[in-house]
N, C-alpha and C. Protein backbone atom coordinates (compact mmCIF):
# COMPACT_ATOMS: atom_id res chain seq x y z
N UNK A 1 63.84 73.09 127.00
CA UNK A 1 63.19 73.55 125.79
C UNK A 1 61.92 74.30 126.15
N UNK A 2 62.24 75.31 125.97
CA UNK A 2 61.00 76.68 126.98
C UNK A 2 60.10 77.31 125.76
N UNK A 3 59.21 77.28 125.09
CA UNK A 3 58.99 77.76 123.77
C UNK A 3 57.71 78.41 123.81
N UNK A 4 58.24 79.81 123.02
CA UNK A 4 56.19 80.03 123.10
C UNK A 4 56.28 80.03 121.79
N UNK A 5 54.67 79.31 121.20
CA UNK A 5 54.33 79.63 119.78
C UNK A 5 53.57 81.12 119.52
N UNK A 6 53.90 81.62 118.17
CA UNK A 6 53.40 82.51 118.19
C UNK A 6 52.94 83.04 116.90
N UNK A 7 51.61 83.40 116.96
CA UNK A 7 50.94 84.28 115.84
C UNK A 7 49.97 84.31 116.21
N UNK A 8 48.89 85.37 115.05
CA UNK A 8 47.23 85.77 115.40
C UNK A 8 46.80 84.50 115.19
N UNK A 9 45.03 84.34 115.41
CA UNK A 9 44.36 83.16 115.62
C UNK A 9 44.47 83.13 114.57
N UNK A 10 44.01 81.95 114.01
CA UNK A 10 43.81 81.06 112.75
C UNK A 10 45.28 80.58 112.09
N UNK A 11 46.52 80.84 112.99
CA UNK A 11 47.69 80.86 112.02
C UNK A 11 48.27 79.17 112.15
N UNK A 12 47.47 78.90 112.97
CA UNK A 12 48.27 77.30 112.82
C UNK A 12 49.06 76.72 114.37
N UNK A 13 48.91 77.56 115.74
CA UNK A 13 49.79 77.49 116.69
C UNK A 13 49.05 75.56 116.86
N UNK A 14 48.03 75.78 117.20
CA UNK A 14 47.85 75.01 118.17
C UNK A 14 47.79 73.61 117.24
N UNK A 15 47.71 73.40 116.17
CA UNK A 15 48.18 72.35 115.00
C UNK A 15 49.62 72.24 115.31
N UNK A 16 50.51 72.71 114.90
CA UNK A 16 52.13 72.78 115.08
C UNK A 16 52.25 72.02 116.60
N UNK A 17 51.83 73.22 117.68
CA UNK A 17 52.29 72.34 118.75
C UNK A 17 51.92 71.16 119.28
N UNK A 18 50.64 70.29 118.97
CA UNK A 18 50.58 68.92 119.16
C UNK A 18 51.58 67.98 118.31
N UNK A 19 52.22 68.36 117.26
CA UNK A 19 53.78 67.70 116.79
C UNK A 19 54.33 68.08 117.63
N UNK A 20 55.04 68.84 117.82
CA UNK A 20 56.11 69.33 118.72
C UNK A 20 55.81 68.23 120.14
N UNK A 21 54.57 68.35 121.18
CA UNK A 21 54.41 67.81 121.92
C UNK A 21 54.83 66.29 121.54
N UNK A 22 53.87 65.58 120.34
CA UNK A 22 54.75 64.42 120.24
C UNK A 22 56.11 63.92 119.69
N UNK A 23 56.52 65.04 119.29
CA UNK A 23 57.98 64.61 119.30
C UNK A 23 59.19 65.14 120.39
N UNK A 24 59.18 65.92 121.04
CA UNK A 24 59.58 66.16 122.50
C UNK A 24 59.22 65.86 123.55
N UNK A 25 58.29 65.57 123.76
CA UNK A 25 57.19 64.59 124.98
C UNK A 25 57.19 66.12 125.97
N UNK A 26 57.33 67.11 125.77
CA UNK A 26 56.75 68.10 126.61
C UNK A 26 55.28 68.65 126.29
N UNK A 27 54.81 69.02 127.68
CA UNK A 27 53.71 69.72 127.35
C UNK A 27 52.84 70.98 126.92
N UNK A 28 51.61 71.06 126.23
CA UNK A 28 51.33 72.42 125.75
C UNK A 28 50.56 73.22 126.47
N UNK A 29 51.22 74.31 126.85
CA UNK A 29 49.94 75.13 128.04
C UNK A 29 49.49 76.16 127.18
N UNK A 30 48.17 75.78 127.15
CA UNK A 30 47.42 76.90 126.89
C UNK A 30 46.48 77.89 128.13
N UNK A 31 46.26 79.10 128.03
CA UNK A 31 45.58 79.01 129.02
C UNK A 31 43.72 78.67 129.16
N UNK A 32 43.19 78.62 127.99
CA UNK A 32 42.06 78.13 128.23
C UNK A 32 42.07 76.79 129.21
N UNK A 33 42.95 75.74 128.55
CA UNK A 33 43.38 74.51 129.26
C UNK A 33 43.15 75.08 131.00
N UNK A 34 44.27 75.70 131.07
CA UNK A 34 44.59 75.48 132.44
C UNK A 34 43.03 76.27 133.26
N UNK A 35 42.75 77.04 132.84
CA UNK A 35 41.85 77.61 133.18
C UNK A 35 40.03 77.11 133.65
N UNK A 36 39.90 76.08 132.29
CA UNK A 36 39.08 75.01 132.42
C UNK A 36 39.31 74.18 133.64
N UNK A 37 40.41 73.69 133.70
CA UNK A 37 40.88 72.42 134.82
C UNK A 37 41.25 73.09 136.24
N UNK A 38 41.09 74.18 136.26
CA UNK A 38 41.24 74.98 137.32
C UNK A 38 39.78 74.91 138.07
N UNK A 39 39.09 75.25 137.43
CA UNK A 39 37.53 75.66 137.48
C UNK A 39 37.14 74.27 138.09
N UNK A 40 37.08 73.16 137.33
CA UNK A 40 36.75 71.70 137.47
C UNK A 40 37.28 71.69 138.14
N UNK A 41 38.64 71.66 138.87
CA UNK A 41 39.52 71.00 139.91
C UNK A 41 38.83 72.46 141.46
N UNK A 42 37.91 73.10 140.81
CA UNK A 42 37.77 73.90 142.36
C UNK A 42 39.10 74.27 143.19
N UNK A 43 40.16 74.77 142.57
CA UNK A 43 41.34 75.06 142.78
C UNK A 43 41.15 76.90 143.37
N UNK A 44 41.69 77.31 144.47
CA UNK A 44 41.36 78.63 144.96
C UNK A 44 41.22 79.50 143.65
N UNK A 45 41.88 79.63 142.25
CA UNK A 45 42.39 80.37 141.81
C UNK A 45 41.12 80.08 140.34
N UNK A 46 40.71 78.60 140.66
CA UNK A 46 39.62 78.18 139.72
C UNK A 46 38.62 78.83 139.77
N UNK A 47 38.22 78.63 141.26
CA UNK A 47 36.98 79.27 142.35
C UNK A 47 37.11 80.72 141.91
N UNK A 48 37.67 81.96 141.74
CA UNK A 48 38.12 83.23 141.68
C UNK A 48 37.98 83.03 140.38
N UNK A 49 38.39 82.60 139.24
CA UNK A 49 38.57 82.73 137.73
C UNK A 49 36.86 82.80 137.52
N UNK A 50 35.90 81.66 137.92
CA UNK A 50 34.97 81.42 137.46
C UNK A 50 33.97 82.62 137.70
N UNK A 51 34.34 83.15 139.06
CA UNK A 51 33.18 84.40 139.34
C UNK A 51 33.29 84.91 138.38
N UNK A 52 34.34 85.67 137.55
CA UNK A 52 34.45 86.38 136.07
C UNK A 52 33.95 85.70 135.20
N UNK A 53 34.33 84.68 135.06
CA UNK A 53 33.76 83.75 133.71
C UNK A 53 32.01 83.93 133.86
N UNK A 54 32.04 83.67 134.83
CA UNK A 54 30.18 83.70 134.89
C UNK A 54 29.63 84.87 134.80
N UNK A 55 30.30 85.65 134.74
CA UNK A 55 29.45 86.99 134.89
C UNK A 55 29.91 87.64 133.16
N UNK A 56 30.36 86.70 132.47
CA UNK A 56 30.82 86.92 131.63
C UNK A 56 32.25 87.96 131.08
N UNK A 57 32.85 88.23 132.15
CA UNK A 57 34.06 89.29 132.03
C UNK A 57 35.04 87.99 131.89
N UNK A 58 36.16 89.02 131.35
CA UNK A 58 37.31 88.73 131.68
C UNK A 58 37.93 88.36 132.63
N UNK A 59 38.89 87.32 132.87
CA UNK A 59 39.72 86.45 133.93
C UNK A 59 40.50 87.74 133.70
N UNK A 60 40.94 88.31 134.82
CA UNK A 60 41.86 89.32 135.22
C UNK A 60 43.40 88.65 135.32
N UNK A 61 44.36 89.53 134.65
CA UNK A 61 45.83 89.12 134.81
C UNK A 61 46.22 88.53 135.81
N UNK A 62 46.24 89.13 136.90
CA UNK A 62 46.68 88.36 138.52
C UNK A 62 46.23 86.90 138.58
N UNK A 63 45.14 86.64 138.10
CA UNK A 63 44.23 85.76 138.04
C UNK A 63 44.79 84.31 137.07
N UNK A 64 45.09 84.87 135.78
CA UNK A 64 45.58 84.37 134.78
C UNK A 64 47.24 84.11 135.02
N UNK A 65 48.11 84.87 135.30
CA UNK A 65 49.39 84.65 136.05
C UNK A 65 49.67 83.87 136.64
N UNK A 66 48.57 83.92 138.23
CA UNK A 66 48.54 82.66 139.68
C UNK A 66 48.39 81.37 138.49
N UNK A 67 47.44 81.38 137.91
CA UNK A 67 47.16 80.00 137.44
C UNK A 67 48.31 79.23 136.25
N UNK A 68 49.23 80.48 135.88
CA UNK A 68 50.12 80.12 134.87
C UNK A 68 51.48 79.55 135.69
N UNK A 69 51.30 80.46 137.09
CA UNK A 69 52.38 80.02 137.68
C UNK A 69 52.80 78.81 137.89
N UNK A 70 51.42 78.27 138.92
CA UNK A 70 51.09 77.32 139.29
C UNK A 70 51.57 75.87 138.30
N UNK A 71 51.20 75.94 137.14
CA UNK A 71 50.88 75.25 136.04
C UNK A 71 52.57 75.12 135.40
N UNK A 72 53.42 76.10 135.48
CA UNK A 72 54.55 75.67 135.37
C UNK A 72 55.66 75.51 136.15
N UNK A 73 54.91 75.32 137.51
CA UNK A 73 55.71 75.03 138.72
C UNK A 73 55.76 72.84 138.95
N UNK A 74 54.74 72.90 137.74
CA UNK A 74 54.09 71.24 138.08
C UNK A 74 55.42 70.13 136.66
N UNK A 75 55.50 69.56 137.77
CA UNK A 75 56.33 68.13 137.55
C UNK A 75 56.62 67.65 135.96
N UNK A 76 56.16 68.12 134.90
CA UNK A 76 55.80 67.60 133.40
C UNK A 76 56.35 68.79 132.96
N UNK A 77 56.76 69.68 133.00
CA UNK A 77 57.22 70.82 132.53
C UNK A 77 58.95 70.63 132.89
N UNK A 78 59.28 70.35 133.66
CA UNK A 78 60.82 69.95 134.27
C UNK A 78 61.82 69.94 132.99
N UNK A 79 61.15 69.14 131.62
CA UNK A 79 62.13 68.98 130.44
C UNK A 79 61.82 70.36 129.67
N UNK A 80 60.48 71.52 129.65
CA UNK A 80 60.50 72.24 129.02
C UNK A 80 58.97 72.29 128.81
N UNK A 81 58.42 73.05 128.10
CA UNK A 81 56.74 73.38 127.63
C UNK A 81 56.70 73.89 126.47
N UNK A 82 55.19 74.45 126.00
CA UNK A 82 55.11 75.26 124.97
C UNK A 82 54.02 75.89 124.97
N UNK A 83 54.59 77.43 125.32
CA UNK A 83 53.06 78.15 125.56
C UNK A 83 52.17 78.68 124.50
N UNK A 84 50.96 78.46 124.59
CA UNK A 84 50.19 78.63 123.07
C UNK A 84 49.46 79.47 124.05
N UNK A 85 49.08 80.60 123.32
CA UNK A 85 47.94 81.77 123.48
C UNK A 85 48.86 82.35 124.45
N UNK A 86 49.97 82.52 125.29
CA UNK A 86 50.29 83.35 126.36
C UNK A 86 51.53 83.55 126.08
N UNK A 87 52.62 84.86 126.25
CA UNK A 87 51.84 85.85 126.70
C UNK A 87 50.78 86.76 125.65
N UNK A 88 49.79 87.15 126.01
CA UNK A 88 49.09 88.06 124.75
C UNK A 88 49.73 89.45 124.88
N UNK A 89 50.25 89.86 125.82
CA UNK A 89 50.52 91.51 126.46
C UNK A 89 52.20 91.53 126.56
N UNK A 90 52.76 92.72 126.58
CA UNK A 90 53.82 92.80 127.08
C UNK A 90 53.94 92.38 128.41
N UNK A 91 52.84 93.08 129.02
CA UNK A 91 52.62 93.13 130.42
C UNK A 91 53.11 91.55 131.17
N UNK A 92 52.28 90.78 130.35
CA UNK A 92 52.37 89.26 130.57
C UNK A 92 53.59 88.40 130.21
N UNK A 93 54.29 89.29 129.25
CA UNK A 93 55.37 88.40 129.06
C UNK A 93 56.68 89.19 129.74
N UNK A 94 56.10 89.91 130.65
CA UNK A 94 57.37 90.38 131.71
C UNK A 94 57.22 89.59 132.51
N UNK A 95 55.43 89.00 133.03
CA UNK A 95 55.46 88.69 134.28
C UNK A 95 55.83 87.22 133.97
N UNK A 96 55.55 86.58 132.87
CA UNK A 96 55.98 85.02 133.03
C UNK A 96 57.39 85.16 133.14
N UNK A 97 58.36 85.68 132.18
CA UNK A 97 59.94 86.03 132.50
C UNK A 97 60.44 86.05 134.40
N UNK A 98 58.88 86.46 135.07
CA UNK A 98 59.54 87.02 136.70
C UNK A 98 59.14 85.38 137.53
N UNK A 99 58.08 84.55 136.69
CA UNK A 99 57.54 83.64 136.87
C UNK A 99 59.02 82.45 136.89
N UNK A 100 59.47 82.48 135.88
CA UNK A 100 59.93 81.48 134.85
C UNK A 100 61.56 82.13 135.89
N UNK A 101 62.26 82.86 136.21
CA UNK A 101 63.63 83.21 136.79
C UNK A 101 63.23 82.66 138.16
N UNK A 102 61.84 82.64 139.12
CA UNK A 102 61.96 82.21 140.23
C UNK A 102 61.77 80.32 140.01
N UNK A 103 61.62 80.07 138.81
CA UNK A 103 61.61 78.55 138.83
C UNK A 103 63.13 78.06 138.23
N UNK A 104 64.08 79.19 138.17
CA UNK A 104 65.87 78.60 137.66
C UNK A 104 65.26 79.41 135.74
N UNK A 105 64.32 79.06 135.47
CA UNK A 105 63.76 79.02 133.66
C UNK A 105 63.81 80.52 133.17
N UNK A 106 63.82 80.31 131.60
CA UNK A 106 63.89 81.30 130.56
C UNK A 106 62.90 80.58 129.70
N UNK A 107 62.31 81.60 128.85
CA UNK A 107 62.22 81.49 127.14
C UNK A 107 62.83 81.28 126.72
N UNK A 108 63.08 80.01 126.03
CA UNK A 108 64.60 80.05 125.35
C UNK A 108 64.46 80.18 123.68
N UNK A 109 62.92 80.02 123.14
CA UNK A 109 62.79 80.31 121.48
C UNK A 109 61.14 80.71 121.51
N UNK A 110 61.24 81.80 120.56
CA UNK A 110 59.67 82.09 120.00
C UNK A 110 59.79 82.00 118.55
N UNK A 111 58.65 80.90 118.60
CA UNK A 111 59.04 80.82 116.84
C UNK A 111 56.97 81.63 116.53
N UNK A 112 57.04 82.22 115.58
CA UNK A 112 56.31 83.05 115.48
C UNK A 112 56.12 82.42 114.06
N UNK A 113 54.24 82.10 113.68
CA UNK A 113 53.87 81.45 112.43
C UNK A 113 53.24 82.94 111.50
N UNK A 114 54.04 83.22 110.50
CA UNK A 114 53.65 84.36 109.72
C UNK A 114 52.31 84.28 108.44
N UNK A 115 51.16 84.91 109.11
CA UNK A 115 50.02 84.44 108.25
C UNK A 115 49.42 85.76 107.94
N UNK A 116 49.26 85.93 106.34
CA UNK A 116 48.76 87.36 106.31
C UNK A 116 47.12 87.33 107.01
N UNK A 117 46.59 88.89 107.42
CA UNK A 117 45.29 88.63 107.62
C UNK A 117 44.11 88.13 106.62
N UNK A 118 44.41 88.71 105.36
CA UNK A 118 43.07 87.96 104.71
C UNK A 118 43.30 86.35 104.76
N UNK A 119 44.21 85.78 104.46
CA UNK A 119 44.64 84.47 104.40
C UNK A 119 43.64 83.93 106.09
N UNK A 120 43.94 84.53 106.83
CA UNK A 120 43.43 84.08 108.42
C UNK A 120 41.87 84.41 108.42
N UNK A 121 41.41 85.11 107.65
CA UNK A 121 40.02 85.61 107.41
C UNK A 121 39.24 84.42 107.07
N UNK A 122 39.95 84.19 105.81
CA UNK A 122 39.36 83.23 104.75
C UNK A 122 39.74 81.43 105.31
N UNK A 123 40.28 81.60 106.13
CA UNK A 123 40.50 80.16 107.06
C UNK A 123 39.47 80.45 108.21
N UNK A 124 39.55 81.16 109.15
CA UNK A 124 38.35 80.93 110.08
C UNK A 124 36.96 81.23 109.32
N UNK A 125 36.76 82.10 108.45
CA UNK A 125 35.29 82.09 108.03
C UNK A 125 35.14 80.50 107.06
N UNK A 126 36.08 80.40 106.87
CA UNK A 126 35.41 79.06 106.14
C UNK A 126 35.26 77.83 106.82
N UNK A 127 35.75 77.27 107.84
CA UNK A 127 35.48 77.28 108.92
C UNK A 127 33.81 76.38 109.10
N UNK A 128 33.31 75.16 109.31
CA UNK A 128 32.02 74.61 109.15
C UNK A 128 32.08 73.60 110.05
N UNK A 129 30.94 73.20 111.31
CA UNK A 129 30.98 71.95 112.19
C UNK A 129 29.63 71.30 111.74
N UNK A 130 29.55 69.99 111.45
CA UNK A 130 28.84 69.30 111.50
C UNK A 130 27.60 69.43 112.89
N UNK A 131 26.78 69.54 112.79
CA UNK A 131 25.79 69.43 113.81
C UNK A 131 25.55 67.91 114.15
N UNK A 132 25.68 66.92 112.97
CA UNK A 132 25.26 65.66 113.66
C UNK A 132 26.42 64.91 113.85
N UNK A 133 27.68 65.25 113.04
CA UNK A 133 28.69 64.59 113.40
C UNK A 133 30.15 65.10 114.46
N UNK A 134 29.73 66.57 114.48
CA UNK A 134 30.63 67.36 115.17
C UNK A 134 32.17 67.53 114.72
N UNK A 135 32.53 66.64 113.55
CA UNK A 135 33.32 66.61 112.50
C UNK A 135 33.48 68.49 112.13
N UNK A 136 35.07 69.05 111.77
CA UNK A 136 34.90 70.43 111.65
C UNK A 136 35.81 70.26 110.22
N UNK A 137 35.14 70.94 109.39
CA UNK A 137 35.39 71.11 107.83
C UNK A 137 35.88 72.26 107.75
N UNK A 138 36.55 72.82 106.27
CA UNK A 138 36.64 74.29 105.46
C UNK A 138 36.04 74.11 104.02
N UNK A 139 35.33 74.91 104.35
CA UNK A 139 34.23 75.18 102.72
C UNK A 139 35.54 74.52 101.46
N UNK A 140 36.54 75.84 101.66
CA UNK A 140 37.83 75.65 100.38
C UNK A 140 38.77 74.48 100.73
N UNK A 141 39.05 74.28 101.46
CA UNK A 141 40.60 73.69 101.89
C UNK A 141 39.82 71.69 102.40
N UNK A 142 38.77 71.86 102.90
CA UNK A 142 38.66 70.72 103.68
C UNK A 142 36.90 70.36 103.53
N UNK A 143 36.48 70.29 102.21
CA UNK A 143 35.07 70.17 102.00
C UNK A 143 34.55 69.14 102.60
N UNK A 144 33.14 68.90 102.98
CA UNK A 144 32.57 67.41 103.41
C UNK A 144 32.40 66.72 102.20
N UNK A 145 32.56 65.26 102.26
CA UNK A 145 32.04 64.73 100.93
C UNK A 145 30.58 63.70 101.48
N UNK A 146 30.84 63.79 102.55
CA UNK A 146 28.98 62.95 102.68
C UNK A 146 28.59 63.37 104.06
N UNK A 147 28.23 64.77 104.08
CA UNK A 147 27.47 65.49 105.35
C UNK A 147 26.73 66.39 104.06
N UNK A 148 25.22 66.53 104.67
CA UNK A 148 24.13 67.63 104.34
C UNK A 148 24.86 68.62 104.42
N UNK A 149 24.84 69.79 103.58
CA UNK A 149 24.78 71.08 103.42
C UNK A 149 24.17 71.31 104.77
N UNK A 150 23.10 71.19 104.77
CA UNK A 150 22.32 72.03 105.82
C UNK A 150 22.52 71.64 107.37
N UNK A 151 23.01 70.46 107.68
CA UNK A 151 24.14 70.42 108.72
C UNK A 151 25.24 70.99 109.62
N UNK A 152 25.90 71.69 108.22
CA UNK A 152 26.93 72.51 108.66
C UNK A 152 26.34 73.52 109.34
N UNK A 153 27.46 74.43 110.02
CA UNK A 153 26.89 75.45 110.95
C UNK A 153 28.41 76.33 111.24
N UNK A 154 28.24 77.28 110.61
CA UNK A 154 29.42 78.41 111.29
C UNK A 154 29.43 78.95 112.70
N UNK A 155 30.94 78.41 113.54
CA UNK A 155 30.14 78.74 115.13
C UNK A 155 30.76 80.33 114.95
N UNK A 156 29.27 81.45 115.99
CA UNK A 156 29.10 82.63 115.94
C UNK A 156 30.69 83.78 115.83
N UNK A 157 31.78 83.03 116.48
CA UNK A 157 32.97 83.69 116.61
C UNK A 157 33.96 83.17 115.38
N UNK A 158 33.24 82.61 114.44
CA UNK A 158 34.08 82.24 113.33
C UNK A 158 33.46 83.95 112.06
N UNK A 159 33.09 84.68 112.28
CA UNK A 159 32.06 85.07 111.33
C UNK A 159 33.15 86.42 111.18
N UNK A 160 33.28 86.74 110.19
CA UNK A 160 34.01 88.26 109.10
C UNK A 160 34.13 89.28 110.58
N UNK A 161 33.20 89.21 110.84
CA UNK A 161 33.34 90.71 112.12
C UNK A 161 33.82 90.30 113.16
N UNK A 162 33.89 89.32 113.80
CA UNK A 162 34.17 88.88 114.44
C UNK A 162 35.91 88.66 114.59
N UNK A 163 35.97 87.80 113.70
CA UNK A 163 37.79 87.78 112.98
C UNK A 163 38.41 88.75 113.16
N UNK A 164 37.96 89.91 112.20
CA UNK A 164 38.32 91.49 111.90
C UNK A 164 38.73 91.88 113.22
N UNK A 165 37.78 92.01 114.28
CA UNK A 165 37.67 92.56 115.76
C UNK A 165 38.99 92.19 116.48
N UNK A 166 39.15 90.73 116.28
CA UNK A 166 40.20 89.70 116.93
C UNK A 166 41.22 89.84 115.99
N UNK A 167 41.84 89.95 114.97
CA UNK A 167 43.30 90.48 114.49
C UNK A 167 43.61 91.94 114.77
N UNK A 168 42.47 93.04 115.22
CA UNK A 168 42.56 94.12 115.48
C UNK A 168 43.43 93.91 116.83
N UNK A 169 42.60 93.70 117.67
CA UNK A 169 43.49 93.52 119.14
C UNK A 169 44.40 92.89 119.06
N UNK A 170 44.46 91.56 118.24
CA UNK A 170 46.09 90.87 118.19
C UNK A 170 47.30 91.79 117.89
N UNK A 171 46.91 92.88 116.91
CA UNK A 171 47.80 93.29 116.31
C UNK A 171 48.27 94.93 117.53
N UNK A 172 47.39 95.38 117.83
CA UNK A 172 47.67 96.28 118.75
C UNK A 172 47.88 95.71 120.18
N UNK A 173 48.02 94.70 120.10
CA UNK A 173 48.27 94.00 122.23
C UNK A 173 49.42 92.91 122.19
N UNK A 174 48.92 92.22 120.94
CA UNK A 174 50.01 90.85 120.93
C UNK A 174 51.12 91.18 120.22
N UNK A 175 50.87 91.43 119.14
CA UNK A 175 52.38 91.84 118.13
C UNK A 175 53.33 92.47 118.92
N UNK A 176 53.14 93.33 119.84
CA UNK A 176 54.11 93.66 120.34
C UNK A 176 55.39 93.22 121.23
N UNK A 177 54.17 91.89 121.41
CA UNK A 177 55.29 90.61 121.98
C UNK A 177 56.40 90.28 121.88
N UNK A 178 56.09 90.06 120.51
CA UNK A 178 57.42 89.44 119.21
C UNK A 178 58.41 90.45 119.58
N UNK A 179 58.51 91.55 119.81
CA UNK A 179 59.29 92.74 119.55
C UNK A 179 60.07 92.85 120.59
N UNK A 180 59.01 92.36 121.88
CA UNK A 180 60.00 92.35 123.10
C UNK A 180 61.14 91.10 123.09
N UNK A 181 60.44 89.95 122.89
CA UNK A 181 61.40 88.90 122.59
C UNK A 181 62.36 88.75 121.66
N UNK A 182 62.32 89.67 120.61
CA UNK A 182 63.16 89.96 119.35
C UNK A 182 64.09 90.71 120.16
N UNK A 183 63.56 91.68 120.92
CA UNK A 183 65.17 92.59 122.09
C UNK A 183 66.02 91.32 122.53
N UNK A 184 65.15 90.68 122.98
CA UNK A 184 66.10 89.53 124.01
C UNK A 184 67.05 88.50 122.82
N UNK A 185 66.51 88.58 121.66
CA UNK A 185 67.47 87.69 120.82
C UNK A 185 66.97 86.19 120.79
N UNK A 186 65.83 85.94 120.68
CA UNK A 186 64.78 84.83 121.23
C UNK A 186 64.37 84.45 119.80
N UNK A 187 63.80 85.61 119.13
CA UNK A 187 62.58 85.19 118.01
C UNK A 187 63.48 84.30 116.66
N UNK A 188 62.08 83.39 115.98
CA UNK A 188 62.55 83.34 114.94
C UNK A 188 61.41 83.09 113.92
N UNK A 189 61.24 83.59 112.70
CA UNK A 189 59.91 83.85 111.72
C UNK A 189 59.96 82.76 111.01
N UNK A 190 58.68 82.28 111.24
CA UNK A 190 58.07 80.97 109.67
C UNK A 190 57.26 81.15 108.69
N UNK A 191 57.29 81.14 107.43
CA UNK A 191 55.84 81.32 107.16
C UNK A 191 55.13 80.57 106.58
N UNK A 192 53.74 80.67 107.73
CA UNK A 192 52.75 80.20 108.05
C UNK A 192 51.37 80.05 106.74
N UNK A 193 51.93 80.10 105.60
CA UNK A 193 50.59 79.79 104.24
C UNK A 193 51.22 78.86 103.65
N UNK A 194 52.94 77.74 104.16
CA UNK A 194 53.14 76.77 103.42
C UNK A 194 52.41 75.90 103.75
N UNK A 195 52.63 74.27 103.23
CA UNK A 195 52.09 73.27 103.95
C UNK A 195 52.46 73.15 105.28
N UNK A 196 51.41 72.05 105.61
CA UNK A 196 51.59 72.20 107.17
C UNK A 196 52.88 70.93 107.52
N UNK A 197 52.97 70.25 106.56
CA UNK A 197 54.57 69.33 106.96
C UNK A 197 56.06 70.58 106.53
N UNK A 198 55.71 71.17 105.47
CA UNK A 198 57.24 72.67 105.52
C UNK A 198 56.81 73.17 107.07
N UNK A 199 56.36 73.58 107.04
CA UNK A 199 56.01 74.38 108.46
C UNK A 199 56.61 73.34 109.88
N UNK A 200 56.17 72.37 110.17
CA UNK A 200 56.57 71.27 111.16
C UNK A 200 57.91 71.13 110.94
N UNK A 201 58.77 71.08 109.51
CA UNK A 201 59.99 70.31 109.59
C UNK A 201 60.79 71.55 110.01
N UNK A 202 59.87 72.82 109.59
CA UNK A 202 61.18 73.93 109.87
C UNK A 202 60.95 74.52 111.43
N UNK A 203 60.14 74.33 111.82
CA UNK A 203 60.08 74.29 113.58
C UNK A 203 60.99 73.16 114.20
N UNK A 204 61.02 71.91 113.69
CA UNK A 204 61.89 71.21 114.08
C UNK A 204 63.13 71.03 113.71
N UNK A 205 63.73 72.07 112.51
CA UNK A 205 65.12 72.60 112.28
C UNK A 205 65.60 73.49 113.43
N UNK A 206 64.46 74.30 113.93
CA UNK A 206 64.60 75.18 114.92
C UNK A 206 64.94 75.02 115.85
N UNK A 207 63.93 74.07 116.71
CA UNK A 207 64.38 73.15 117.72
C UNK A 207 65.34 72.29 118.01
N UNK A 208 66.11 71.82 116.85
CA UNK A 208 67.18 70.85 117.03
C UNK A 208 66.60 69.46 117.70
């Protein structure tokens, strides 16, 4: 069970796949994850990621690849995974395909969560963390009922321009994903503004 989740930020991936994880007992790679524990684990490829990170650039593909490789070459993946945030590029989802054939593996489903953009706007800007409790709210959907107003705090990459910037590139780098995996006969569409139990049961119609 080889699965990438898929849609722009705010659509719900990384909610969905902690069900999935507990009801398949496979694991979720993201690459921030691996990337973090790379760094901490002083792993050659950690050591190399971080010079970028610190200098504030971008982890370079080669970079991001080695560490994806690596990560699904490891023992817990054997029944299957579920990749959240990767591939973002075509580029990337050729190279995990070259990744994934030298380990016997395929993609075998992309289920893709369909969320219009204002809908994704109006979920990350609303969007609020507690400063003293670290508790994370939505103004509309998920109000505090006993935290200060003045507590809350919008973190800087939750903010209108910010969003805007980040569905821009999703839509010109990532979308095109779907399209490649739609060639292969892979994809399949949800949509992502029902509840979040419709959404779970029909990923797990999917999955069998």
């Amino acid at each position: 069970m080889n699965i990438v989740l898929f849609g722009a930020p705010g659509a719900g991936k990384g909610t969905q796949a902690k069900f999935i994880v507990d009801r398949y007992g496979i694991p979720q790679i993201s690459t921030g994850d691996i990337l973090r524990a790379a760094v901490a684990n002083q792993t050659k490829l950690g050591i190399e990621a971080k010079k970028f990170m610190d200098a504030g650039q971008l982890v370079p593909d080669e970079v991001v690849n080695g560490l994806v490789a690596e990560r699904l070459a490891e023992k817990d993946c054997e029944k299957g995974f579920i990749m959240d945030g990767f591939p973002r590029t075509v580029v990337q989802a050729k190279v995990l395909d070259e990744i994934l054939a030298k380990l016997g593996k395929s993609i075998e489903k992309v289920i893709a969560l369909n969320v219009p953009d204002a809908d994704i706007i109006e979920r990350i800007t609303g969007r609020r963390t507690s400063k003293v409790t670290g508790k994370i709210y939505h103004i509309k959907y998920n109000p505090p009922v006993d935290e200060k107003e003045e507590d809350l705090v919008q973190r800087a990459d939750d903010t209108e321009e910010v969003v805007v910037k980040r569905l821009r590139t999703y839509h010109e780098q990532t979308a095109p994903v779907f399209d490649y995996y739609k060639a292969q006969g892979k994809t399949f569409e949800i949509d992502g503004t029902r509840s979040l139990e419709t959404i779970t049961e029909d990923i797990f119609k999917i999955l069998g």
